[in-house]
PDB file of N, CA and C in Angstrom:
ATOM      1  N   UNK A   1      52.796  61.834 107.364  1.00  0.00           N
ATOM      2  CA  UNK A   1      53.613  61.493 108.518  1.00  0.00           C
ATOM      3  C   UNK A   1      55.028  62.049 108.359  1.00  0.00           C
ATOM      4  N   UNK A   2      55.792  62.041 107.298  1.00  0.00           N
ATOM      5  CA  UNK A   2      56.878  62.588 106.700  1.00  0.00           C
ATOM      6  C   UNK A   2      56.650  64.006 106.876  1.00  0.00           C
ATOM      7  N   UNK A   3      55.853  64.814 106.923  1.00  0.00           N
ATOM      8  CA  UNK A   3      55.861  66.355 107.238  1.00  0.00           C
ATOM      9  C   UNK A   3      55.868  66.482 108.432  1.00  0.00           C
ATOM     10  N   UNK A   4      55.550  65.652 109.182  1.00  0.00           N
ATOM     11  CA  UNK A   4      55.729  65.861 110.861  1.00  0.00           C
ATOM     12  C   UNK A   4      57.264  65.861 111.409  1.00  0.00           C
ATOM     13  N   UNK A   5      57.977  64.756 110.668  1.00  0.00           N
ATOM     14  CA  UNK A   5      59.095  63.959 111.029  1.00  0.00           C
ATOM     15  C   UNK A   5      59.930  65.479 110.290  1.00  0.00           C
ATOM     16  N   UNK A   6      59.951  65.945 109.450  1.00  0.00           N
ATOM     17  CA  UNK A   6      60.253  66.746 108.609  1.00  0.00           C
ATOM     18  C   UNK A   6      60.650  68.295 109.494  1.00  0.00           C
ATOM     19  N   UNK A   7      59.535  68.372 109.911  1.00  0.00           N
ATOM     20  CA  UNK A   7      59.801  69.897 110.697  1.00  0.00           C
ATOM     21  C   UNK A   7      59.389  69.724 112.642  1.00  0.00           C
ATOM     22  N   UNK A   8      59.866  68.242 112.734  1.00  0.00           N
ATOM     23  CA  UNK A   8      60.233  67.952 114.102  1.00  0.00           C
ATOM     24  C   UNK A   8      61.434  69.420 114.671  1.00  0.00           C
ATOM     25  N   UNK A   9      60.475  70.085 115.550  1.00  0.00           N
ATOM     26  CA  UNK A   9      61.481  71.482 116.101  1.00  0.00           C
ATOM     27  C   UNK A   9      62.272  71.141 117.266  1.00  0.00           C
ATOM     28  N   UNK A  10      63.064  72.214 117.696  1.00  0.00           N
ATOM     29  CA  UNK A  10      63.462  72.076 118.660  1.00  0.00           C
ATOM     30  C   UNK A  10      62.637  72.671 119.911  1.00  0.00           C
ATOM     31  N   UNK A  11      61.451  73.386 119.837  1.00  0.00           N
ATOM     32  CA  UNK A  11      60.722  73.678 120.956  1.00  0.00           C
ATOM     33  C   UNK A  11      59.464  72.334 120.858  1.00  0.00           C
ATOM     34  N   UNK A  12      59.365  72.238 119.754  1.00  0.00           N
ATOM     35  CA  UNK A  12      58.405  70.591 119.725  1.00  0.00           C
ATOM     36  C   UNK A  12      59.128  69.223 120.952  1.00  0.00           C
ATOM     37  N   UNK A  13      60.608  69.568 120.397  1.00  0.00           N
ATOM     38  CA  UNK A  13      61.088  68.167 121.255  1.00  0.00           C
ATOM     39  C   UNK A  13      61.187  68.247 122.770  1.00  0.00           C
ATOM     40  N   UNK A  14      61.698  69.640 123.010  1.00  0.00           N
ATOM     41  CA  UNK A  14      62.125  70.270 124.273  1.00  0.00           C
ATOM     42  C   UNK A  14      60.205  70.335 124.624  1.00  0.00           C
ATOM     43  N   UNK A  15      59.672  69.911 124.366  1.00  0.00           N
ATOM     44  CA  UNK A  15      57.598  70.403 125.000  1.00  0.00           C
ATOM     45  C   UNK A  15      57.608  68.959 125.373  1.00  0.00           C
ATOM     46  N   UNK A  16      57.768  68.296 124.417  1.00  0.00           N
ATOM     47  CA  UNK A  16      56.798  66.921 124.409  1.00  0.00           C
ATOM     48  C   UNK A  16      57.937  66.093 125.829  1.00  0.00           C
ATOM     49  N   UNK A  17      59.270  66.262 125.118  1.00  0.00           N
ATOM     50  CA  UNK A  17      60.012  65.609 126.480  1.00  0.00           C
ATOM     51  C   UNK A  17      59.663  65.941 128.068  1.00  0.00           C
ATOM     52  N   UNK A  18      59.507  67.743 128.372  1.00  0.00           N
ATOM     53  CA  UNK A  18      58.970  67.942 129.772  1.00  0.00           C
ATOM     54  C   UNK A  18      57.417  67.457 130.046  1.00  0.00           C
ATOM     55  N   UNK A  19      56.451  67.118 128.732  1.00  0.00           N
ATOM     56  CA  UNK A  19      55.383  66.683 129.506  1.00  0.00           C
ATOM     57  C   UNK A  19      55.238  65.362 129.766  1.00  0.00           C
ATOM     58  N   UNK A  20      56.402  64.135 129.072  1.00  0.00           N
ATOM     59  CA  UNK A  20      56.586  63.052 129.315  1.00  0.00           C
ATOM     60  C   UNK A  20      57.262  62.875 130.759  1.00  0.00           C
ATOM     61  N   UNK A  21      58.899  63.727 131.262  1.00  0.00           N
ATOM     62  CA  UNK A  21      58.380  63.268 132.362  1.00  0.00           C
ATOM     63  C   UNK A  21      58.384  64.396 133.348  1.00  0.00           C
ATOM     64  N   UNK A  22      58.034  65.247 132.751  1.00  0.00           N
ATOM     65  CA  UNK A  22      57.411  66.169 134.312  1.00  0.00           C
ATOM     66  C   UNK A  22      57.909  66.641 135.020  1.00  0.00           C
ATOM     67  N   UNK A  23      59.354  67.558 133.949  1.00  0.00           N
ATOM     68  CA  UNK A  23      60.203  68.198 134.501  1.00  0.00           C
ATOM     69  C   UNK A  23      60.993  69.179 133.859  1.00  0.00           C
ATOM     70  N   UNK A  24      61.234  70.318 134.077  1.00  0.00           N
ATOM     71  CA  UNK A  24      61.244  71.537 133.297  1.00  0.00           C
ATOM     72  C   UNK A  24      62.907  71.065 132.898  1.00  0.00           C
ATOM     73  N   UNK A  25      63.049  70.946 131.738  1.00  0.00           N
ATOM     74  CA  UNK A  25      64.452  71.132 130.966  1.00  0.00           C
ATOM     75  C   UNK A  25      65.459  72.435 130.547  1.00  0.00           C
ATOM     76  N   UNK A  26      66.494  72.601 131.336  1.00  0.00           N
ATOM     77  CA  UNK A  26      67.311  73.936 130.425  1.00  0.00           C
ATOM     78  C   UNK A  26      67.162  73.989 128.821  1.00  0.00           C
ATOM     79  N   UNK A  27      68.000  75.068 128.287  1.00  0.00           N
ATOM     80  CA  UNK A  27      67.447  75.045 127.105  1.00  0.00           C
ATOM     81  C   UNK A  27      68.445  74.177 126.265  1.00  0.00           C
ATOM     82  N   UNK A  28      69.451  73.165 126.288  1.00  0.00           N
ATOM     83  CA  UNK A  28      70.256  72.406 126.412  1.00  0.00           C
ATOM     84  C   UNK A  28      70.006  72.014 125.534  1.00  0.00           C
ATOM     85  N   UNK A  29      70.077  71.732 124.059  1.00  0.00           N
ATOM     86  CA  UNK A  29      69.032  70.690 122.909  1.00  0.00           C
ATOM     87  C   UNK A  29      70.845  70.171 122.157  1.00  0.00           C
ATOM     88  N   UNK A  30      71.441  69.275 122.349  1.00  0.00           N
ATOM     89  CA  UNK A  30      72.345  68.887 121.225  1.00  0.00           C
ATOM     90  C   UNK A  30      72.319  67.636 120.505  1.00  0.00           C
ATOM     91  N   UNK A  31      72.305  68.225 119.274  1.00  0.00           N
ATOM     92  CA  UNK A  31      72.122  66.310 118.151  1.00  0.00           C
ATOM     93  C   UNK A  31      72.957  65.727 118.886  1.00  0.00           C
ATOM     94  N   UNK A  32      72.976  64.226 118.539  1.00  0.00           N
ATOM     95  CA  UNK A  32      73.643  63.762 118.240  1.00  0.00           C
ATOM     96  C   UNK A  32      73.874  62.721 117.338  1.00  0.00           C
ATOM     97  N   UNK A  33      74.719  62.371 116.802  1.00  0.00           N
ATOM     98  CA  UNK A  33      75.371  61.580 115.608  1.00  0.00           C
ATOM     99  C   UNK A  33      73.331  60.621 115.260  1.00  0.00           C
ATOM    100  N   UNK A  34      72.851  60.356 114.465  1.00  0.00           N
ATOM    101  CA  UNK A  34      72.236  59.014 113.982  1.00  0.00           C
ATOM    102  C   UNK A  34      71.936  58.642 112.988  1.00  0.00           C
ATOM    103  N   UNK A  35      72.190  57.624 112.012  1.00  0.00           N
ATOM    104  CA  UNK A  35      71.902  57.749 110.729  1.00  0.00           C
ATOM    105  C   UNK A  35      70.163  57.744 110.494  1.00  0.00           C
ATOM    106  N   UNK A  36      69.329  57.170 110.960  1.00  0.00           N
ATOM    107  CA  UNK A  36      68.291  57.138 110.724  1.00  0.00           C
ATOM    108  C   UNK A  36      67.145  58.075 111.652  1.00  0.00           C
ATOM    109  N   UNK A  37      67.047  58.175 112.612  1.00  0.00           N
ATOM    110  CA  UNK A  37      66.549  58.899 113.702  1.00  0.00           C
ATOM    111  C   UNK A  37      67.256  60.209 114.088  1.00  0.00           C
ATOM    112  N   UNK A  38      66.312  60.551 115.353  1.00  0.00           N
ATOM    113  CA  UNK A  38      66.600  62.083 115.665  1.00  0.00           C
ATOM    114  C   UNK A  38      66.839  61.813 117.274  1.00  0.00           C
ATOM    115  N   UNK A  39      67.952  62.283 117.545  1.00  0.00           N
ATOM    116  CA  UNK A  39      68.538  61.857 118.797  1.00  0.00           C
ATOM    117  C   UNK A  39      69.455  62.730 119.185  1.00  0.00           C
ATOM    118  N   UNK A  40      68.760  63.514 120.335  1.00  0.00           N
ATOM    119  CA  UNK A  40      69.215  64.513 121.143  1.00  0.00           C
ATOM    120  C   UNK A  40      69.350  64.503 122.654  1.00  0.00           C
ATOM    121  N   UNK A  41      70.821  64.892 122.993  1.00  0.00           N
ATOM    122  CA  UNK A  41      70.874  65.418 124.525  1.00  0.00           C
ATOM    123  C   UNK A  41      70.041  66.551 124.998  1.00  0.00           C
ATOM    124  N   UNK A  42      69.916  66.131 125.796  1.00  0.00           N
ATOM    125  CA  UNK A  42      68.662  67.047 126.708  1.00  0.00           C
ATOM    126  C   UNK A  42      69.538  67.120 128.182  1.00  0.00           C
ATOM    127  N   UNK A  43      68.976  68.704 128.776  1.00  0.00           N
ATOM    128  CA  UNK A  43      69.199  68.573 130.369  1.00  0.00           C
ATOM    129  C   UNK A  43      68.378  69.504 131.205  1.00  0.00           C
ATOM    130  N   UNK A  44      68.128  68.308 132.160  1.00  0.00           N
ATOM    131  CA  UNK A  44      66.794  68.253 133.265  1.00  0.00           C
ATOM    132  C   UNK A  44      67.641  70.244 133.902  1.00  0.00           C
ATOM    133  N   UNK A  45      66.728  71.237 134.534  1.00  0.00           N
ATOM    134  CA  UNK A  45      67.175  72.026 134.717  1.00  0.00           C
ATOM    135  C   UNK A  45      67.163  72.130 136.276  1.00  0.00           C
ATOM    136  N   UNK A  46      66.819  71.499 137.384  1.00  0.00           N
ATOM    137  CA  UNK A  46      67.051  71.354 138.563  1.00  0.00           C
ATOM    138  C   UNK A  46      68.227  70.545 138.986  1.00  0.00           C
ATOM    139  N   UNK A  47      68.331  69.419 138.355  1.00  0.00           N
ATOM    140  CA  UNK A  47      69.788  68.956 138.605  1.00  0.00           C
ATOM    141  C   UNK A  47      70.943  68.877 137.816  1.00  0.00           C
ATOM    142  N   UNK A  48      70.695  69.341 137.114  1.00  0.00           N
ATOM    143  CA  UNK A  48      71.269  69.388 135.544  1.00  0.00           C
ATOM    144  C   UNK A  48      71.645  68.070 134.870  1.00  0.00           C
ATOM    145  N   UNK A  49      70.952  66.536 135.400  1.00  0.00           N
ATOM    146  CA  UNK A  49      71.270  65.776 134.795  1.00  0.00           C
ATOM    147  C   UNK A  49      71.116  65.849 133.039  1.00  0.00           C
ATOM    148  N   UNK A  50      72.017  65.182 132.569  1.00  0.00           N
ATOM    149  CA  UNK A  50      71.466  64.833 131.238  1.00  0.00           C
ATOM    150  C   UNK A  50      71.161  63.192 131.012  1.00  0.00           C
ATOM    151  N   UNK A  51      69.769  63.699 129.533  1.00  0.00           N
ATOM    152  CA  UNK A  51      69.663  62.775 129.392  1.00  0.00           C
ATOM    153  C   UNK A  51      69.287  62.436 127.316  1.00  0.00           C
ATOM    154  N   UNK A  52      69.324  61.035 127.121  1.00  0.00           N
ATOM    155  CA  UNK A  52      69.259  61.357 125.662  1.00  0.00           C
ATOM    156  C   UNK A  52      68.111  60.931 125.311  1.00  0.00           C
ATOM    157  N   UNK A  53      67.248  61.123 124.123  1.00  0.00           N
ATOM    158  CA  UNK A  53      66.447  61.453 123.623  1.00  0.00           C
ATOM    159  C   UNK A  53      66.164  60.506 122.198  1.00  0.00           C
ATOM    160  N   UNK A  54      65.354  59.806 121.841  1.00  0.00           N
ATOM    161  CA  UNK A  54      65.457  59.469 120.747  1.00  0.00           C
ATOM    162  C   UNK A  54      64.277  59.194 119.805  1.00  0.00           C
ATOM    163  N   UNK A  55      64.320  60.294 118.700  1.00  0.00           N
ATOM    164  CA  UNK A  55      62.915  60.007 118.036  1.00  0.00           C
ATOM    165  C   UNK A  55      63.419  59.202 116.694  1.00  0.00           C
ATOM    166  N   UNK A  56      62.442  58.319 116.670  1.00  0.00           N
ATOM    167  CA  UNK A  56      62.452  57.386 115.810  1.00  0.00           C
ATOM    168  C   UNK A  56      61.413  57.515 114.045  1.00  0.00           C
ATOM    169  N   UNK A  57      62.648  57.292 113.444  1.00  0.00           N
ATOM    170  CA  UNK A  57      61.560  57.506 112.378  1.00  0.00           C
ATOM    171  C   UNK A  57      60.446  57.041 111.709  1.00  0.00           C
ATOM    172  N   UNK A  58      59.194  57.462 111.477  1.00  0.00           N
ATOM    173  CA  UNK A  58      58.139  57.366 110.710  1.00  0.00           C
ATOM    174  C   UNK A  58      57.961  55.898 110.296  1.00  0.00           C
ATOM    175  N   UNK A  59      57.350  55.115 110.510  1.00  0.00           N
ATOM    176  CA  UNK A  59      57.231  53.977 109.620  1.00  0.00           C
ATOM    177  C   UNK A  59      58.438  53.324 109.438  1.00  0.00           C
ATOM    178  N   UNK A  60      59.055  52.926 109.814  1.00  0.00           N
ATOM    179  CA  UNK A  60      60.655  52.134 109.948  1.00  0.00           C
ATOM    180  C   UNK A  60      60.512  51.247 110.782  1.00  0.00           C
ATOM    181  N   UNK A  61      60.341  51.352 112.270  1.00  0.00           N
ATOM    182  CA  UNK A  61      60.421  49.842 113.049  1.00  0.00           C
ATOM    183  C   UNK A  61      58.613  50.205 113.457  1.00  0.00           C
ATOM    184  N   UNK A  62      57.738  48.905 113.922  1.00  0.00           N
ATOM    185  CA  UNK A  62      57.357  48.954 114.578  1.00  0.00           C
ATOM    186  C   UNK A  62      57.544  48.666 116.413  1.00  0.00           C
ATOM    187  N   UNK A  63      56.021  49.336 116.857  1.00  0.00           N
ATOM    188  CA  UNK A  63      55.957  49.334 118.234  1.00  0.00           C
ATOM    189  C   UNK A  63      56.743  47.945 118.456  1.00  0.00           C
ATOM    190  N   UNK A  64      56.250  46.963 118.419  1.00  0.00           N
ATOM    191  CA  UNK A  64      57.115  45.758 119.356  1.00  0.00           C
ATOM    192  C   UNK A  64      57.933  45.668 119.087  1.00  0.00           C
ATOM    193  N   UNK A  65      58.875  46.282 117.454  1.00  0.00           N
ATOM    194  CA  UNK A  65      60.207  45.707 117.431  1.00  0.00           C
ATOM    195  C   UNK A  65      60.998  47.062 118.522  1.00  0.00           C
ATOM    196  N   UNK A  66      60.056  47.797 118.656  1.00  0.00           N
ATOM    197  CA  UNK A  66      61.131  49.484 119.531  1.00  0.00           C
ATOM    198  C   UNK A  66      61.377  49.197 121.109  1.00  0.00           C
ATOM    199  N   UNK A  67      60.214  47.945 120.983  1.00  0.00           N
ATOM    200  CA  UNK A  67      59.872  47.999 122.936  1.00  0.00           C
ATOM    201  C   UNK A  67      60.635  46.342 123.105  1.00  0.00           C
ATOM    202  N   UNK A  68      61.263  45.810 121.577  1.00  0.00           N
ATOM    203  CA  UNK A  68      62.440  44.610 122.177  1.00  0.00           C
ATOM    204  C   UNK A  68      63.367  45.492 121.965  1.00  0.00           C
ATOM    205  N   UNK A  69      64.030  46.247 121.342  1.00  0.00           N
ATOM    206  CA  UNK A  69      64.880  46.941 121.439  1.00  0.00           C
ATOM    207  C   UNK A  69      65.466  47.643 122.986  1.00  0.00           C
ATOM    208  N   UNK A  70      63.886  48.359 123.611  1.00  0.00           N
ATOM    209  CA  UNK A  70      64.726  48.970 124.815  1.00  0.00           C
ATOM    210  C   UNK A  70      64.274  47.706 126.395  1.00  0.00           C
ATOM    211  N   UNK A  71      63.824  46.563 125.886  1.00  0.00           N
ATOM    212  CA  UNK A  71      64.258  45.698 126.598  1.00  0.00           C
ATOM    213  C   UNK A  71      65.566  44.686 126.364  1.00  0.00           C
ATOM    214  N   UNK A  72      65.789  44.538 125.310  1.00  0.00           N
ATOM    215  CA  UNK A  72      67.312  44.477 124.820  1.00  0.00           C
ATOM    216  C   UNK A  72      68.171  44.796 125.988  1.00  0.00           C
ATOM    217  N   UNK A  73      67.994  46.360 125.518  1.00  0.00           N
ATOM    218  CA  UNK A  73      68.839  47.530 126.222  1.00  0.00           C
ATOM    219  C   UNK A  73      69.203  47.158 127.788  1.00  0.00           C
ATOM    220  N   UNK A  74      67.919  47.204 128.837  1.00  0.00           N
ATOM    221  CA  UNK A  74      67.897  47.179 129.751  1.00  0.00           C
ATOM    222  C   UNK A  74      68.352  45.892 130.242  1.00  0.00           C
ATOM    223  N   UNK A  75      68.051  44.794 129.787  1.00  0.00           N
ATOM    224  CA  UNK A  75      69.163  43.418 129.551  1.00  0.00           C
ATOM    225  C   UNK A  75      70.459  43.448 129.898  1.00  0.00           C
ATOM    226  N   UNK A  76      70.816  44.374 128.215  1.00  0.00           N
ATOM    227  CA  UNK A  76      72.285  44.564 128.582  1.00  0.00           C
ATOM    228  C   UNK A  76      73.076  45.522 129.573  1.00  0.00           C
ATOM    229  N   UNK A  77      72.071  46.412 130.063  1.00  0.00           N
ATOM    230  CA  UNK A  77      72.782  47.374 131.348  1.00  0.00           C
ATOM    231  C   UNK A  77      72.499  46.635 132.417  1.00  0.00           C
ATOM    232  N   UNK A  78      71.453  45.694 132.613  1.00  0.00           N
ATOM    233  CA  UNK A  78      71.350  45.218 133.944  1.00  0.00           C
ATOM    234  C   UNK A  78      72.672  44.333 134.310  1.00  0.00           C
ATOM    235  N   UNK A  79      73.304  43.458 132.962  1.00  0.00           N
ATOM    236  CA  UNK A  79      74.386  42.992 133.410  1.00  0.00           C
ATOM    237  C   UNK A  79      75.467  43.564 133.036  1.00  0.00           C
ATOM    238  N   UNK A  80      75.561  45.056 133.509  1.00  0.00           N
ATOM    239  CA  UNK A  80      76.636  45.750 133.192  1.00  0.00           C
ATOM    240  C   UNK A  80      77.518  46.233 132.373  1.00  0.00           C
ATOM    241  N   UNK A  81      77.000  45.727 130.791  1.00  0.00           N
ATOM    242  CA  UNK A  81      77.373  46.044 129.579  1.00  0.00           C
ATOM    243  C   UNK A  81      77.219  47.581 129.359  1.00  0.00           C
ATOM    244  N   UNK A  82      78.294  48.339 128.722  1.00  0.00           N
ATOM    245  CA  UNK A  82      78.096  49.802 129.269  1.00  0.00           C
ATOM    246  C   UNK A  82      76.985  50.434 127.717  1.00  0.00           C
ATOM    247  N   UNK A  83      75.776  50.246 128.114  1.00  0.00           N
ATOM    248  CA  UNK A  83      74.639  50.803 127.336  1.00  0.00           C
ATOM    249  C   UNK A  83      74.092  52.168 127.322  1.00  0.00           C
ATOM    250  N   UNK A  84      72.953  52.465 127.131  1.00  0.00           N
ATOM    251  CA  UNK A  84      72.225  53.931 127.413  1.00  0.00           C
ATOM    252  C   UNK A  84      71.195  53.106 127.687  1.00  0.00           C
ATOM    253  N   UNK A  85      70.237  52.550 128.543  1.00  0.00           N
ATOM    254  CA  UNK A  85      69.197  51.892 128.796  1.00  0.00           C
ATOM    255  C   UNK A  85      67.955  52.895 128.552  1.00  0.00           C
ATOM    256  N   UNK A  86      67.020  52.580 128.351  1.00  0.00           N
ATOM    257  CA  UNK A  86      66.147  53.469 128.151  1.00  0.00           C
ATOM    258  C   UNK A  86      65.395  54.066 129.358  1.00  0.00           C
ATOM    259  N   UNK A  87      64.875  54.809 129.997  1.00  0.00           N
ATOM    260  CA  UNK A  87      64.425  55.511 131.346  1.00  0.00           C
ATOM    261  C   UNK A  87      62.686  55.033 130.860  1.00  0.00           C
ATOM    262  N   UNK A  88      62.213  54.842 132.417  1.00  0.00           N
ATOM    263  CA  UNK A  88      60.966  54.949 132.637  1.00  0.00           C
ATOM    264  C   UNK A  88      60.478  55.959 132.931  1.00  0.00           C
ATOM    265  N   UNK A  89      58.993  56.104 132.249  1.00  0.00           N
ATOM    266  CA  UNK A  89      58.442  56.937 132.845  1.00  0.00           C
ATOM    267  C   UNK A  89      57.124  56.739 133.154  1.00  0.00           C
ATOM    268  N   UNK A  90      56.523  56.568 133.940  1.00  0.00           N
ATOM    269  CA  UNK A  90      54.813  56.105 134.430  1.00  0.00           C
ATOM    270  C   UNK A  90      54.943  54.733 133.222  1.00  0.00           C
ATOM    271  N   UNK A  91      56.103  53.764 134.113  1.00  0.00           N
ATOM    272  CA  UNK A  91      56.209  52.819 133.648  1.00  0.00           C
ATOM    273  C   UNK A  91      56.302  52.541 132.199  1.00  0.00           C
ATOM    274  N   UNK A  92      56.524  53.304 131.665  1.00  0.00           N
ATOM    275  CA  UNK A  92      56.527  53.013 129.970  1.00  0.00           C
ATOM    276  C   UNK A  92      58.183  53.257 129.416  1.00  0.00           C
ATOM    277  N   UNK A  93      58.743  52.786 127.904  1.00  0.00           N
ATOM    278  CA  UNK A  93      59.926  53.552 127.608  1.00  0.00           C
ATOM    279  C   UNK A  93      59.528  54.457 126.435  1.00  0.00           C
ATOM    280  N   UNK A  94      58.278  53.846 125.899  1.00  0.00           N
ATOM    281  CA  UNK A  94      57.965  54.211 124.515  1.00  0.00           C
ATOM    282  C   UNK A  94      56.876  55.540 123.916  1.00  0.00           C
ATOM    283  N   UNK A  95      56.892  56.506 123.837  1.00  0.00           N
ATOM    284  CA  UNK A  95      56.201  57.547 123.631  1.00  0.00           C
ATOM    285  C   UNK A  95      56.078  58.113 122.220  1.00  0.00           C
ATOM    286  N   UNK A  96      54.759  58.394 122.387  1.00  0.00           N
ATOM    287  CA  UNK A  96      54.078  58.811 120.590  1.00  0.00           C
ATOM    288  C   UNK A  96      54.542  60.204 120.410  1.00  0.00           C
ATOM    289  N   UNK A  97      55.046  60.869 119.745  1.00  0.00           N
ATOM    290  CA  UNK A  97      54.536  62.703 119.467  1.00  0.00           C
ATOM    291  C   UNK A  97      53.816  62.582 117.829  1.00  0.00           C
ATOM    292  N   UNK A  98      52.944  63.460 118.263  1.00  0.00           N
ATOM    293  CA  UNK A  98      51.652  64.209 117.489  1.00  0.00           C
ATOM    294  C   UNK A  98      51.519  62.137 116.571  1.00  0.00           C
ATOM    295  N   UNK A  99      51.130  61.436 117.295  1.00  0.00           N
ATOM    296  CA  UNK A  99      50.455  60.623 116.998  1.00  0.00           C
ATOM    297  C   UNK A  99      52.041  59.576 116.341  1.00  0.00           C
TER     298      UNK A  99
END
């Protein structure tokens, strides 16, 4: 699992993000800051929104503690706390790459 996490690319992240949600991205890829994870700006290439990105590492949290986390999140943006809430997509926040 560590060799996956290991040579996580930048055309790997920029693939898996447009088939999650179904929308062609510029080639836009910038880290940003995380001590544990891999967390990148991304931008949509029709409107040029951006958006951020966050892969989580290997065996560190599980599924339910990731999916209180981005209900946490959405908690705290719903009452206006200035967050990054996590985006839906075909109703989900949480997505696998290569398993």
């Amino acid at each position: 699992m560590q060799d996956i996490w290991q040579s996580l690319s930048q055309d790997a992240v920029l693939n898996t993000v447009e088939r999650i949600i179904k929308e062609k991205l510029s080639n836009l890829l910038i880290p940003r800051n995380s001590y544990v994870n891999r967390v990148y700006e991304l931008q949509k290439a029709a409107d040029k929104e951006k958006i951020i990105v966050k892969f989580y590492r290997p065996d560190r949290w599980n599924k339910e503690q990731i999916l209180e986390e981005h209900t946490f999140l959405g908690k705290l943006a719903a009452n206006e706390v200035p967050v990054i809430p996590p985006l839906k997509y075909d109703n989900n926040t949480l997505f696998f790459f290569d398993n």
